[in-house]
C-alpha atoms as a PDB file:
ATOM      1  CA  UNK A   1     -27.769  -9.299 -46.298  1.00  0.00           C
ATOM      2  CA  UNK A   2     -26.744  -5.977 -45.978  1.00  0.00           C
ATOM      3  CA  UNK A   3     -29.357  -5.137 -43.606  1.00  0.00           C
ATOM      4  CA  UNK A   4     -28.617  -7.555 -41.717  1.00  0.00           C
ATOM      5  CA  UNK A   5     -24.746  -6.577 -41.300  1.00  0.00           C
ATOM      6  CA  UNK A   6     -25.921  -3.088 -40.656  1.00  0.00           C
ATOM      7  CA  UNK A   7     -28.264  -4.134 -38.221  1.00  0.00           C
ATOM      8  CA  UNK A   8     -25.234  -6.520 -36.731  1.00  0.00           C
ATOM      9  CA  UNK A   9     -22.718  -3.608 -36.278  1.00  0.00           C
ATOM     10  CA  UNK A  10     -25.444  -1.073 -35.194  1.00  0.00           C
ATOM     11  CA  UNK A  11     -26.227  -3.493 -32.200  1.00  0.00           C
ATOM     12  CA  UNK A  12     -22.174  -3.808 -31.600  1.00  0.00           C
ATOM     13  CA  UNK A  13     -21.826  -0.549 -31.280  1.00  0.00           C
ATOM     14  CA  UNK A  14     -24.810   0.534 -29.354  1.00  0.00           C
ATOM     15  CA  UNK A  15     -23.685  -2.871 -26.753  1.00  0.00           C
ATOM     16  CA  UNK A  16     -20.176  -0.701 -26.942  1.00  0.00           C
ATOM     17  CA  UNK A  17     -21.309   2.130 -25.899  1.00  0.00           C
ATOM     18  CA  UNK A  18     -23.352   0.666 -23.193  1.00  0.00           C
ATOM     19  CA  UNK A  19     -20.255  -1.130 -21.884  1.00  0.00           C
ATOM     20  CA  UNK A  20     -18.023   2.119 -21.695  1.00  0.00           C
ATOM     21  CA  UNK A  21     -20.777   3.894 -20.004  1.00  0.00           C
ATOM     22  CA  UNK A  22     -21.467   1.316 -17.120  1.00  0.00           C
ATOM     23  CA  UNK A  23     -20.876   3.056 -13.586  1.00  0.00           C
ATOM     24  CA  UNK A  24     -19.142   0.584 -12.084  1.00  0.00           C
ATOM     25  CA  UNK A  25     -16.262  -2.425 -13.038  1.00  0.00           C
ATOM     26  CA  UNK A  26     -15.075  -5.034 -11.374  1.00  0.00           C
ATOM     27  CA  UNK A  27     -11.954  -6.600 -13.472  1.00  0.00           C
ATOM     28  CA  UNK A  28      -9.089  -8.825 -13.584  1.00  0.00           C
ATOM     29  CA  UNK A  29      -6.036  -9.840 -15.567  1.00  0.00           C
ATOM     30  CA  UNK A  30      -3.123 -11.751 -15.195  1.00  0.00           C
ATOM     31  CA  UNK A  31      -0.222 -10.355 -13.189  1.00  0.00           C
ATOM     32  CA  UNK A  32       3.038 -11.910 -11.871  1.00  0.00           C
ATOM     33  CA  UNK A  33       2.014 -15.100 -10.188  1.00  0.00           C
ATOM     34  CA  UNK A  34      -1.274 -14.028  -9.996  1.00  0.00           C
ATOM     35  CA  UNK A  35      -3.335 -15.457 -13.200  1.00  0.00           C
ATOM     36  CA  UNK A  36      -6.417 -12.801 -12.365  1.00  0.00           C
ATOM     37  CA  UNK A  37      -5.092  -9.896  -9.947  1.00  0.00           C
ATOM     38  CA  UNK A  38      -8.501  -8.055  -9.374  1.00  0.00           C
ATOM     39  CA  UNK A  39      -9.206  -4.154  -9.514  1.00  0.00           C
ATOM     40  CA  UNK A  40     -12.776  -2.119  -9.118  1.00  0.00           C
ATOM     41  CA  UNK A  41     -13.179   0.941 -10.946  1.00  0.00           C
ATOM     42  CA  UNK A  42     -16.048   3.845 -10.545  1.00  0.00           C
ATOM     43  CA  UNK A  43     -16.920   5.938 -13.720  1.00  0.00           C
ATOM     44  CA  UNK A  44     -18.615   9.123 -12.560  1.00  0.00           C
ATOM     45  CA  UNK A  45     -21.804  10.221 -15.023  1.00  0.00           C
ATOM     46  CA  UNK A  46     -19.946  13.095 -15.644  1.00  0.00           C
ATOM     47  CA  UNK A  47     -16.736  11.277 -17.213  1.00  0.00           C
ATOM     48  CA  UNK A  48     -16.311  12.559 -20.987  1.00  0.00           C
ATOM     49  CA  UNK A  49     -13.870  10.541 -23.262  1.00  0.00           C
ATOM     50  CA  UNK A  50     -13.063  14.137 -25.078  1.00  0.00           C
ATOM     51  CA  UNK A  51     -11.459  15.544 -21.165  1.00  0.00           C
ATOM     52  CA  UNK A  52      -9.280  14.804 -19.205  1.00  0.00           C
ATOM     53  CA  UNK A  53     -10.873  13.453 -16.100  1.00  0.00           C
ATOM     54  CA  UNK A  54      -9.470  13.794 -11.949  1.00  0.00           C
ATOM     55  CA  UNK A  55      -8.592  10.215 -10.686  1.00  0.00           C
ATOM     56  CA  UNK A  56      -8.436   8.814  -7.309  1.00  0.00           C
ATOM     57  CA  UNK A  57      -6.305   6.023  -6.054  1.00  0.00           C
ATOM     58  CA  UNK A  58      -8.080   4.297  -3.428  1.00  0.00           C
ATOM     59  CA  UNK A  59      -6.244   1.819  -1.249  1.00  0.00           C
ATOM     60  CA  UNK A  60      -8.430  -0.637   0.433  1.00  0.00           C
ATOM     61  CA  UNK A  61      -8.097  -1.439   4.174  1.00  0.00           C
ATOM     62  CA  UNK A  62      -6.484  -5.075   5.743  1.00  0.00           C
ATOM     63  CA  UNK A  63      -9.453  -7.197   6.752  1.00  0.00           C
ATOM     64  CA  UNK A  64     -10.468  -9.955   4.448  1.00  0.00           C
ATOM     65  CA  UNK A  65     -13.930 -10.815   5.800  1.00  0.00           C
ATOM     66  CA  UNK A  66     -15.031  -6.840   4.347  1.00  0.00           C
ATOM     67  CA  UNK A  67     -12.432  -5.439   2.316  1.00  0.00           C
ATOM     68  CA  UNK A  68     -11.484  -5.650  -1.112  1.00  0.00           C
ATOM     69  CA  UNK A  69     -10.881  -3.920  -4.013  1.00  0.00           C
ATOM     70  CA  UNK A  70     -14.943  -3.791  -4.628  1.00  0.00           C
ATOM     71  CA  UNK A  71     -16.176  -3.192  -1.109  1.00  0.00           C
ATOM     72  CA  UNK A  72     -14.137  -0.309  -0.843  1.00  0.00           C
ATOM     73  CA  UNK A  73     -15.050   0.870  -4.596  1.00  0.00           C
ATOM     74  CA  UNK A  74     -18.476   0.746  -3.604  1.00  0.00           C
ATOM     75  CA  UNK A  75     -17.998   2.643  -0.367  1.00  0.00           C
ATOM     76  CA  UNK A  76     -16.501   5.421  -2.281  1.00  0.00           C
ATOM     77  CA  UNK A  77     -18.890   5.718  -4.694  1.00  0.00           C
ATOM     78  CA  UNK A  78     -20.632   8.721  -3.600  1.00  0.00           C
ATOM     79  CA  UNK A  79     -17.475  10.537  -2.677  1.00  0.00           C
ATOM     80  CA  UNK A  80     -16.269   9.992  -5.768  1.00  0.00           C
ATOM     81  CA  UNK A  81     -19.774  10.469  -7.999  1.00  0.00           C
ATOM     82  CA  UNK A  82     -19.990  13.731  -5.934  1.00  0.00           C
ATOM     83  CA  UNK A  83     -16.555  15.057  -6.696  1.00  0.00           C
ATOM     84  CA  UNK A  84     -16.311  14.049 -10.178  1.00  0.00           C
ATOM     85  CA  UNK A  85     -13.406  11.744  -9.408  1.00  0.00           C
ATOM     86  CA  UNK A  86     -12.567   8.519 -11.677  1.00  0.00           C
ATOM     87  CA  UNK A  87     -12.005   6.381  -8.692  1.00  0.00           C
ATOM     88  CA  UNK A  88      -9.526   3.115  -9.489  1.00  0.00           C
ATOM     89  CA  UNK A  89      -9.140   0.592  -6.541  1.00  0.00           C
ATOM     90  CA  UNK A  90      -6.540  -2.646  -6.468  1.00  0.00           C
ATOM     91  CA  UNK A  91      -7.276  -5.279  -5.032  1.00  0.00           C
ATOM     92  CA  UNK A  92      -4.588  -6.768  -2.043  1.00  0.00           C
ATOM     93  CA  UNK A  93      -5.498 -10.179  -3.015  1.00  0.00           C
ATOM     94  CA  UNK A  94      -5.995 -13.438  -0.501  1.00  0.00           C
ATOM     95  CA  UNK A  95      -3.679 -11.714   2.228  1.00  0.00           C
ATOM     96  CA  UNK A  96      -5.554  -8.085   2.095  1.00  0.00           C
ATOM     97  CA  UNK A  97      -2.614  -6.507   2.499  1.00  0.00           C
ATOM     98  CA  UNK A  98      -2.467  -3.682   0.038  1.00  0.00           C
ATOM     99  CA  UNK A  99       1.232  -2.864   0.340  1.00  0.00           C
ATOM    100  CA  UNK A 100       2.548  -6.416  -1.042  1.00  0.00           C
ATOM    101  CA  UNK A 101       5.390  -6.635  -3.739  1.00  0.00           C
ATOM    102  CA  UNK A 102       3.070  -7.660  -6.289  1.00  0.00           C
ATOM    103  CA  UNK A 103       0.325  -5.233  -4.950  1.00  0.00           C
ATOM    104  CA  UNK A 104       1.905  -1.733  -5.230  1.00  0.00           C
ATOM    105  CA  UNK A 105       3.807  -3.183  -8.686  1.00  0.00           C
ATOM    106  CA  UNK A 106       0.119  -4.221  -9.950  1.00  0.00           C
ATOM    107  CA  UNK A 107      -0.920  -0.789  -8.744  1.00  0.00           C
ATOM    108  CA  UNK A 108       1.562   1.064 -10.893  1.00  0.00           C
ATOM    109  CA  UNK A 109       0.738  -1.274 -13.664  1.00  0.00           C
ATOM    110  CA  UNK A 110      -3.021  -0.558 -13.353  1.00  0.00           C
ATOM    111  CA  UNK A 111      -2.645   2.972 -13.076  1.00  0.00           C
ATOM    112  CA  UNK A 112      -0.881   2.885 -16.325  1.00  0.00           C
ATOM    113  CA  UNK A 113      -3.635   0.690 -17.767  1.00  0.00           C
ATOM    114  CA  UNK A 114      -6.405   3.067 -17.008  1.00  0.00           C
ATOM    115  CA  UNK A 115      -4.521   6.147 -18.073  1.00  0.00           C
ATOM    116  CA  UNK A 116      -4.623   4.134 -21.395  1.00  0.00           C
ATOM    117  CA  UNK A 117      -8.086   3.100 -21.224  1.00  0.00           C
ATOM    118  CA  UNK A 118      -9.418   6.623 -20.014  1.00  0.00           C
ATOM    119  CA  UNK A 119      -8.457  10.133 -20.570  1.00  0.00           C
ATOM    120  CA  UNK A 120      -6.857  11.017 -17.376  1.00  0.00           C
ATOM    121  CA  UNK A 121      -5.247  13.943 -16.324  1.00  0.00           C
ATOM    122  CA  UNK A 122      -2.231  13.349 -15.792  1.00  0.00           C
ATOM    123  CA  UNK A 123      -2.314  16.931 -13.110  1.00  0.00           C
ATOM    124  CA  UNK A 124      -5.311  15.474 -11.109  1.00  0.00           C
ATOM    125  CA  UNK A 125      -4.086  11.955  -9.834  1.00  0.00           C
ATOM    126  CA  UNK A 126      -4.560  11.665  -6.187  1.00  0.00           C
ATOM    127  CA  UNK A 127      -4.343   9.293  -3.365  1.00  0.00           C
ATOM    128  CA  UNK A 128      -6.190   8.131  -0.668  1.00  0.00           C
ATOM    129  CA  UNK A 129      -6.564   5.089   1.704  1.00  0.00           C
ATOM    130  CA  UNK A 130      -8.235   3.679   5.691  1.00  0.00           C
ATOM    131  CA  UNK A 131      -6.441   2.220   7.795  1.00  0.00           C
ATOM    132  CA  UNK A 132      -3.681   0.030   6.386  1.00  0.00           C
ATOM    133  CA  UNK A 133      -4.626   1.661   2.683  1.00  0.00           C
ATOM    134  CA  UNK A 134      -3.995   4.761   5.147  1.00  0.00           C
ATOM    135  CA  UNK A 135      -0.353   3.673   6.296  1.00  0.00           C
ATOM    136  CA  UNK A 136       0.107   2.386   1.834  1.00  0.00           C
ATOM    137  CA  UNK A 137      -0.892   6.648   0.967  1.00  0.00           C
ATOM    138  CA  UNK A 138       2.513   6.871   3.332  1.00  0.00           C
ATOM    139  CA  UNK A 139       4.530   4.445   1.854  1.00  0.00           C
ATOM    140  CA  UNK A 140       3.414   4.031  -1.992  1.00  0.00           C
ATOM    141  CA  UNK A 141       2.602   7.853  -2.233  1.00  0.00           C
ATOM    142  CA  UNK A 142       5.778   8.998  -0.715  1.00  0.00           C
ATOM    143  CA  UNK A 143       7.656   7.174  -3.532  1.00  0.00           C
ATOM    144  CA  UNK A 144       5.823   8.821  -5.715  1.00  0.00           C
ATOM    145  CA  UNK A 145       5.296  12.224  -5.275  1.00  0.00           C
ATOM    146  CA  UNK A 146       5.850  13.136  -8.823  1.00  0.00           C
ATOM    147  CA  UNK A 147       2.901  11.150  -9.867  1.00  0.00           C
ATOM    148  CA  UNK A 148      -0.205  12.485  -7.256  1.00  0.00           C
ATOM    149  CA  UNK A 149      -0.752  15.873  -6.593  1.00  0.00           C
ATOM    150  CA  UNK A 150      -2.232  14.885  -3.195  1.00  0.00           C
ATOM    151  CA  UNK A 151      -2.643  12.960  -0.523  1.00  0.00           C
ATOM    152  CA  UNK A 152      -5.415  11.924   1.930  1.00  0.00           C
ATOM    153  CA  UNK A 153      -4.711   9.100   4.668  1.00  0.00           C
ATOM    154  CA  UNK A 154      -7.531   8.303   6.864  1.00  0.00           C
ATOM    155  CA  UNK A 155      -6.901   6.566  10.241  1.00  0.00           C
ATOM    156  CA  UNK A 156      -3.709   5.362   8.638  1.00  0.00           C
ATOM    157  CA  UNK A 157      -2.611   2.371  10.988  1.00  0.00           C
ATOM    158  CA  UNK A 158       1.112   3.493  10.845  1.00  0.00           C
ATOM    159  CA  UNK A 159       3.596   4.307  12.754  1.00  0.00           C
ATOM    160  CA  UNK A 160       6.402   7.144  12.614  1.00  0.00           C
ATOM    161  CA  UNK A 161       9.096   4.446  11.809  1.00  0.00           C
ATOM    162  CA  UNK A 162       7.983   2.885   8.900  1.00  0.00           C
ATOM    163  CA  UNK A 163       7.943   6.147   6.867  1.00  0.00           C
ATOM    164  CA  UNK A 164      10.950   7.764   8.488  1.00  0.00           C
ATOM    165  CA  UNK A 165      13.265   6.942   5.209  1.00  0.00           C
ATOM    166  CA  UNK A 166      10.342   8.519   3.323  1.00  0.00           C
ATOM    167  CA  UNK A 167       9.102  11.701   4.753  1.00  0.00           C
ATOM    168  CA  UNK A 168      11.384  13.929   3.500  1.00  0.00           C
ATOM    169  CA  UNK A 169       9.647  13.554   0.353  1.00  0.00           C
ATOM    170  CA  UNK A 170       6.636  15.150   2.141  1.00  0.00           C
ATOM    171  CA  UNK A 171       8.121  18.563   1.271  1.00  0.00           C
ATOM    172  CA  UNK A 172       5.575  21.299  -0.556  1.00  0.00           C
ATOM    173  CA  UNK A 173       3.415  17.936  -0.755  1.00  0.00           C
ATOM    174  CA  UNK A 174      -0.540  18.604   0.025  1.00  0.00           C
ATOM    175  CA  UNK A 175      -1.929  16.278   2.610  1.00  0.00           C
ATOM    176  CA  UNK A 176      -5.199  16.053   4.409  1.00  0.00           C
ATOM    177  CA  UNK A 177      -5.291  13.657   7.484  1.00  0.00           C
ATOM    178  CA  UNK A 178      -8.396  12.435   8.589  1.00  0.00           C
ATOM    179  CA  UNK A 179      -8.394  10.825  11.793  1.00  0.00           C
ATOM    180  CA  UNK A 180     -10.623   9.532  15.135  1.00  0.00           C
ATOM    181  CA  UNK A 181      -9.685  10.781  18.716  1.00  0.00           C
ATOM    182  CA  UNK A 182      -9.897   7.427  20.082  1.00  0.00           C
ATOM    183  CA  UNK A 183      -7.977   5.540  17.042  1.00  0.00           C
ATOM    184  CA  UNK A 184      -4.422   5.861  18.516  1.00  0.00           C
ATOM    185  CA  UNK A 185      -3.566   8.922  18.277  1.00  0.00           C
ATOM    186  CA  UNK A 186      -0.285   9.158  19.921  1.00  0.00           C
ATOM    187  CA  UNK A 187       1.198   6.722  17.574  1.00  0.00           C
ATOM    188  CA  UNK A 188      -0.874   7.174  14.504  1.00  0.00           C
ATOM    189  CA  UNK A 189      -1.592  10.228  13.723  1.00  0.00           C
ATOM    190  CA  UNK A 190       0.384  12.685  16.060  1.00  0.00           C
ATOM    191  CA  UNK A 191       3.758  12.073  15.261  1.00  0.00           C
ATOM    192  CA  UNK A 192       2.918  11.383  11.514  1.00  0.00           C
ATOM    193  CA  UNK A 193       1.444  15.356  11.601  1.00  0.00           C
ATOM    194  CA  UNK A 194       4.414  16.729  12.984  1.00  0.00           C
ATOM    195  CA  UNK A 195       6.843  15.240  11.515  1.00  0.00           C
ATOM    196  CA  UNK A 196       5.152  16.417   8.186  1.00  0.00           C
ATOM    197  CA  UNK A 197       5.066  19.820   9.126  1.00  0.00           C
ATOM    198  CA  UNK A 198       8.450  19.433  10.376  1.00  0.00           C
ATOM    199  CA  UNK A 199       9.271  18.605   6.446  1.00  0.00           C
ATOM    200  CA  UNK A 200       7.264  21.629   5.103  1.00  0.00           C
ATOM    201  CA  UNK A 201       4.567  19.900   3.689  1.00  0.00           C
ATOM    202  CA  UNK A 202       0.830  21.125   3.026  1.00  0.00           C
ATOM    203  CA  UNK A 203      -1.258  19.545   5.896  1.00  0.00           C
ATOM    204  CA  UNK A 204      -5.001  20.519   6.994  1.00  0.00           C
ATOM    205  CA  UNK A 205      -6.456  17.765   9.231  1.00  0.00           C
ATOM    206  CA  UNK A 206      -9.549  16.608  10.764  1.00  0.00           C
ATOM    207  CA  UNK A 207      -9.447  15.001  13.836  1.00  0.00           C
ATOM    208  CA  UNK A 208     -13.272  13.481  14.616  1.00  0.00           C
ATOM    209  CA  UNK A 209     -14.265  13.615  17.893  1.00  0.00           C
ATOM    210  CA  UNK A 210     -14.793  10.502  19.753  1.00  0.00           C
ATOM    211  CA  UNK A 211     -14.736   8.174  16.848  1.00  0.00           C
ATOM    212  CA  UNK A 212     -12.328   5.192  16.592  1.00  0.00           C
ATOM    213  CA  UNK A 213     -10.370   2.834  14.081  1.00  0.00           C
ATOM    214  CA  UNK A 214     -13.411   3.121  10.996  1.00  0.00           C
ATOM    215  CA  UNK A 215     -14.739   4.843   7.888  1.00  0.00           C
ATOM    216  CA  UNK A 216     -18.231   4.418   8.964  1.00  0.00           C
ATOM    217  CA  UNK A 217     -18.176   7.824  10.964  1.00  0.00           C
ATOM    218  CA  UNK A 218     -21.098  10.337  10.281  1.00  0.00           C
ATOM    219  CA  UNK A 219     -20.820  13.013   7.626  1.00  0.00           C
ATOM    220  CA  UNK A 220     -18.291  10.587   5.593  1.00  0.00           C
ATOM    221  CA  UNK A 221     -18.872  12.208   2.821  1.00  0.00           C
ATOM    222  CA  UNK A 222     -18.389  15.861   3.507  1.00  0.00           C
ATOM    223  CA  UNK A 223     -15.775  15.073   5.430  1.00  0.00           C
ATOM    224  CA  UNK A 224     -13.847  13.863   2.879  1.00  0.00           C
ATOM    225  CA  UNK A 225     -15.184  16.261  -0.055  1.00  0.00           C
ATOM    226  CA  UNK A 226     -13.776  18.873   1.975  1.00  0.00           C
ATOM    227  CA  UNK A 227     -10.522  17.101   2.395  1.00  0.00           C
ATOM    228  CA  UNK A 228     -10.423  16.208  -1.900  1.00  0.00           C
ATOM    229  CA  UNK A 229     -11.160  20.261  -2.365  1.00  0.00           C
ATOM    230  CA  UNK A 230      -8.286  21.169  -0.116  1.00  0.00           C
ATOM    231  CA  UNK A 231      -5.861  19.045  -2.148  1.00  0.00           C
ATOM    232  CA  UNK A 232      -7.321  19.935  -5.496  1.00  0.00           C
ATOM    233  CA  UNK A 233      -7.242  24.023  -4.417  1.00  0.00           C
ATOM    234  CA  UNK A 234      -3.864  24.011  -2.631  1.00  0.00           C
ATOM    235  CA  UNK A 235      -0.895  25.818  -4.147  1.00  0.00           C
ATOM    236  CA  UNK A 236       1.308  24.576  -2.043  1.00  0.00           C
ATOM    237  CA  UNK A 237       4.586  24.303  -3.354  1.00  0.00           C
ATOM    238  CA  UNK A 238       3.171  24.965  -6.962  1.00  0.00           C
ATOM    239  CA  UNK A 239       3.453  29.036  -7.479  1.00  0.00           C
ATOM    240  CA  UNK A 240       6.893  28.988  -7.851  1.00  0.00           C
ATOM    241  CA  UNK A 241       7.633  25.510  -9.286  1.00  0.00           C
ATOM    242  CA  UNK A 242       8.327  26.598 -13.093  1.00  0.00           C
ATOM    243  CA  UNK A 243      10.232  29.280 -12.028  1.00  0.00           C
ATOM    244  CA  UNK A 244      12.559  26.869 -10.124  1.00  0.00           C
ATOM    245  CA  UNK A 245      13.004  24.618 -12.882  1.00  0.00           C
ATOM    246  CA  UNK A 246      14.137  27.274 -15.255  1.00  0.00           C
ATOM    247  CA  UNK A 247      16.159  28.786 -12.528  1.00  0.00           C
ATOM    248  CA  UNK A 248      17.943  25.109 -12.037  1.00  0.00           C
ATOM    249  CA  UNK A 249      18.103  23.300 -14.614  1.00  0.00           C
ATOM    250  CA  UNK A 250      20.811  22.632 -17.374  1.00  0.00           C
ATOM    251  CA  UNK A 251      20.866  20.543 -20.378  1.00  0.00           C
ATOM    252  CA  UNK A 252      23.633  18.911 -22.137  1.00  0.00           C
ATOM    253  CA  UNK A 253      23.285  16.437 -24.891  1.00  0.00           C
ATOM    254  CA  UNK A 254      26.365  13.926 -25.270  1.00  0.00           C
ATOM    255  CA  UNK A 255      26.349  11.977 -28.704  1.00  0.00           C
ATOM    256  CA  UNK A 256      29.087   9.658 -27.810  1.00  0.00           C
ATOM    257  CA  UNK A 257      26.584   7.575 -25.379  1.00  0.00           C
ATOM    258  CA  UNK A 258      23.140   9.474 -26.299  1.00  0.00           C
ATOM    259  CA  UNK A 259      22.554  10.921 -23.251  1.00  0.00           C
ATOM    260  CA  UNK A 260      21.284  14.609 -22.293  1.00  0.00           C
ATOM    261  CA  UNK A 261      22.383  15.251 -18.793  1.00  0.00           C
ATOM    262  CA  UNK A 262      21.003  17.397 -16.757  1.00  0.00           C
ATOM    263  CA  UNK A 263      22.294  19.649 -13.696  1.00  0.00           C
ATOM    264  CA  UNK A 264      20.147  20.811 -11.007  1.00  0.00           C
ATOM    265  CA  UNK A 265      17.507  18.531 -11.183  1.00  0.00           C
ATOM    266  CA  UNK A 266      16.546  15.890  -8.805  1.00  0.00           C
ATOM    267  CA  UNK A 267      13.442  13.537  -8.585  1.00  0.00           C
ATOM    268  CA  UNK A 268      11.254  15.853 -11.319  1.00  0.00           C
ATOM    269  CA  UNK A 269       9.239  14.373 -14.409  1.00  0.00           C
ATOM    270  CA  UNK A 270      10.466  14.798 -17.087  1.00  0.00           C
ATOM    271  CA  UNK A 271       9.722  13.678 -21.191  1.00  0.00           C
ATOM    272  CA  UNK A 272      11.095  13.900 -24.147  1.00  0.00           C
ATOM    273  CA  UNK A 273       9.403  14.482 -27.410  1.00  0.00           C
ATOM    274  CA  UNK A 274      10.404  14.978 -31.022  1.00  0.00           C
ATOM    275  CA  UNK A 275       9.148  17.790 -33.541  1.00  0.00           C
ATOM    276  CA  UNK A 276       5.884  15.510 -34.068  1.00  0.00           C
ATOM    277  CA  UNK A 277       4.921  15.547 -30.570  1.00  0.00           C
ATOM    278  CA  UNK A 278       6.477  11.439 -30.472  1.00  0.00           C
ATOM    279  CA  UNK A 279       7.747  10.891 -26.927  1.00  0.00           C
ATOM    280  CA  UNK A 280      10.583   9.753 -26.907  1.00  0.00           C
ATOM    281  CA  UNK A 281      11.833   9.183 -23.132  1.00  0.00           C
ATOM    282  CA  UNK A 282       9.417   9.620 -20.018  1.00  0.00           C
ATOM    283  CA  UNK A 283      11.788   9.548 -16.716  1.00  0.00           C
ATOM    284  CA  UNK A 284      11.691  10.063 -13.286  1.00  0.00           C
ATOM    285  CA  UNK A 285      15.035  11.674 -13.487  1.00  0.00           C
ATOM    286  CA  UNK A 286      18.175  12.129 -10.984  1.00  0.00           C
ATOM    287  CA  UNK A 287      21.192  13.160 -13.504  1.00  0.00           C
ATOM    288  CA  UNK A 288      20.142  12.353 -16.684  1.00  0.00           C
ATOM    289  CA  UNK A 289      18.289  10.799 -19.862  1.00  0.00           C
ATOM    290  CA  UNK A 290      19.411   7.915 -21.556  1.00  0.00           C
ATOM    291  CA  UNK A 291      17.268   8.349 -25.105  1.00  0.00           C
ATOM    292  CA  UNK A 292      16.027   4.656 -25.974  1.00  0.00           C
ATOM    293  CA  UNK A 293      17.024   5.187 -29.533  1.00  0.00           C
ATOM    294  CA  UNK A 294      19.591   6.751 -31.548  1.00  0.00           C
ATOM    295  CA  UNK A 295      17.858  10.156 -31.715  1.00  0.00           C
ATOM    296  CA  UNK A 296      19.189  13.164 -33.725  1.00  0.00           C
ATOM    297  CA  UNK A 297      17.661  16.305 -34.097  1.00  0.00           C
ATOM    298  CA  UNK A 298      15.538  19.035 -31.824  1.00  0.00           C
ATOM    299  CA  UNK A 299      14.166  16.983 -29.025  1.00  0.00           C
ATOM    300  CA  UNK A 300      11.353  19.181 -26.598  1.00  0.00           C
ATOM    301  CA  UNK A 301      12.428  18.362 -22.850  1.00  0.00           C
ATOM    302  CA  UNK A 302       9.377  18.786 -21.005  1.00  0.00           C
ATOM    303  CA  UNK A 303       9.563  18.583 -17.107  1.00  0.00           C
ATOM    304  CA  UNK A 304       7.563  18.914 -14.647  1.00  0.00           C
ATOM    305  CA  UNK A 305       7.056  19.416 -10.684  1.00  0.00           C
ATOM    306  CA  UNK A 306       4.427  19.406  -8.419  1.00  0.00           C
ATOM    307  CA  UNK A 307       1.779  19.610 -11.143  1.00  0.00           C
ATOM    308  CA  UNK A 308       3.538  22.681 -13.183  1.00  0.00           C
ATOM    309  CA  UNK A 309       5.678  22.492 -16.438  1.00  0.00           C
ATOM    310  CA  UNK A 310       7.801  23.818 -18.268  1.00  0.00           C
ATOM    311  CA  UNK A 311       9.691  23.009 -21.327  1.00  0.00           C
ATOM    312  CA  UNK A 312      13.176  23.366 -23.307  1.00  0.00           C
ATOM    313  CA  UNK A 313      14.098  22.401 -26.835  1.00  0.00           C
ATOM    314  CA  UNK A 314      17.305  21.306 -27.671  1.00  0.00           C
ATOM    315  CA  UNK A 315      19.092  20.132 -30.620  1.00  0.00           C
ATOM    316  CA  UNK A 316      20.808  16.336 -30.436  1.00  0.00           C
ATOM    317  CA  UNK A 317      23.393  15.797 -32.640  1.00  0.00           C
END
């Protein structure tokens, strides 16, 4: 009998560990209305659970009869296998359109799931997306700059006016546009380019010669490792980001409502942790921290811009 059990648990865990180590996933669970929103993730052989591991956001394109969340996992594949890249894709569900309510909410909520499921760095998170997962890079990613440390639209179908309200946050932001000649350009891509430089971000582009409104152009691949190792290797807006933060920021802690306000800061990270390393509060933050519980004691403020950090204790009473 107790062969047998050892035999049992030996098979479980080998079947485990063949499970955690498959490539490619294709999964599902229930979301809002939606009682299986579906997502496709890529593993690359090189993942190891013990570091943390680069991930890519890829935003699938609007046309039902090809894309989904899989076909454009699969398309990826060797981009991402090639750059070492945990690659997670959402699917836009029956209407394809990746930039729903429910699709950039499930998006946040998977991205949260696989940070639990993997070990992801939370310093490596980029974004990327064709055509109309081009014009979501704009619109999700903009919102977000905090959260991915760069950005790669390709033949974004978007225009100028539907990211006006958002492209200030473009500033000391790394972004690679890829991009056919014949795929709009005026509208697309050209006034997109300059009105990022105009807001001092990052941009290197490549405009491909002759090609039109699709990912299957030749050299794919390189194309777009290049782009990945120009927003992994930029410094742009990094070099003097801790020094900015201690330059800026203030904290005070208030124990008549338990908050620590804080002057100088706008739109940074920031977390909270206790002596133990507990966190306590993880915020996007405009004025200030509203600790969930009654906290007393040294809390470690730890906050963070454009992929650098630097922290501050200070004692709550």
């Amino acid at each position: 009998m107790r062969s047998y059990l050892l035999g049992l648990l030996l098979c479980l865990l080998f079947c485990s560990a063949k499970l955690l180590a498959q490539d490619s996933i294709d999964g599902a669970y229930p979301f809002q209305n939606d009682p299986a929103k579906k997502y496709s993730l890529y593993v690359p052989s090189s993942y190891d659970a013990s570091t943390p591991q680069a991930l890519m956001l890829g935003l699938h394109p609007f046309n039902t009869n090809r894309w989904d969340a899989q076909a454009w996992r699969d398309t990826l594949i060797v981009f991402a296998e090639t750059n070492d890249l945990l690659l997670v894709c959402p699917d836009g569900g029956l209407d394809g359109q990746i930039d729903s309510p429910i699709d950039t909410a499930f998006t946040s909520d998977l991205m949260d799931s696989v940070a639990v499921w993997y070990n992801v760095d939370p310093n490596e998170k980029y974004i990327m997306g064709f055509s109309w997962g081009g014009k979501t890079t704009y619109t999700y990613g903009l919102r977000r700059t905090h959260e991915f440390k760069g950005f790669m639209p390709i033949g974004a179908a978007v225009t100028i006016g539907e990211v006006n309200a958002l492209i200030e946050n473009a500033t000391d932001q790394p972004f690679y546009l890829v991009h056919g000649s014949n795929d709009a350009q005026g509208t697309r891509y050209t006034p997109l380019l300059q009105a990022l430089e105009a807001n001092d971000a990052c941009v290197q582009t490549e405009l491909l010669a002759g090609v039109g409104h699709t990912i299957d152009f030749p050299n794919r691949n390189a194309i777009l490792t290049t782009a990945f190792e120009f927003l992994k290797n930029s410094d742009c807006g990094r070099l003097d980001a801790v020094s900015e933060i201690k330059e800026r920021f203030t904290l005070s802690p208030n124990p008549s409502n338990g908050r620590i306000d804080i002057k100088g800061i706008s739109d940074y990270s920031v977390e909270v942790y206790d002596l133990k390393g507990q966190k306590i509060q993880h915020d996007r933050v405009q004025s200030a921290i509203q600790l969930d519980s009654q906290f007393t004691g040294v809390a470690i403020i730890s906050i963070t811009k454009n992929g650098q950090t630097t922290t501050q204790s200070i004692v709550v009473r």
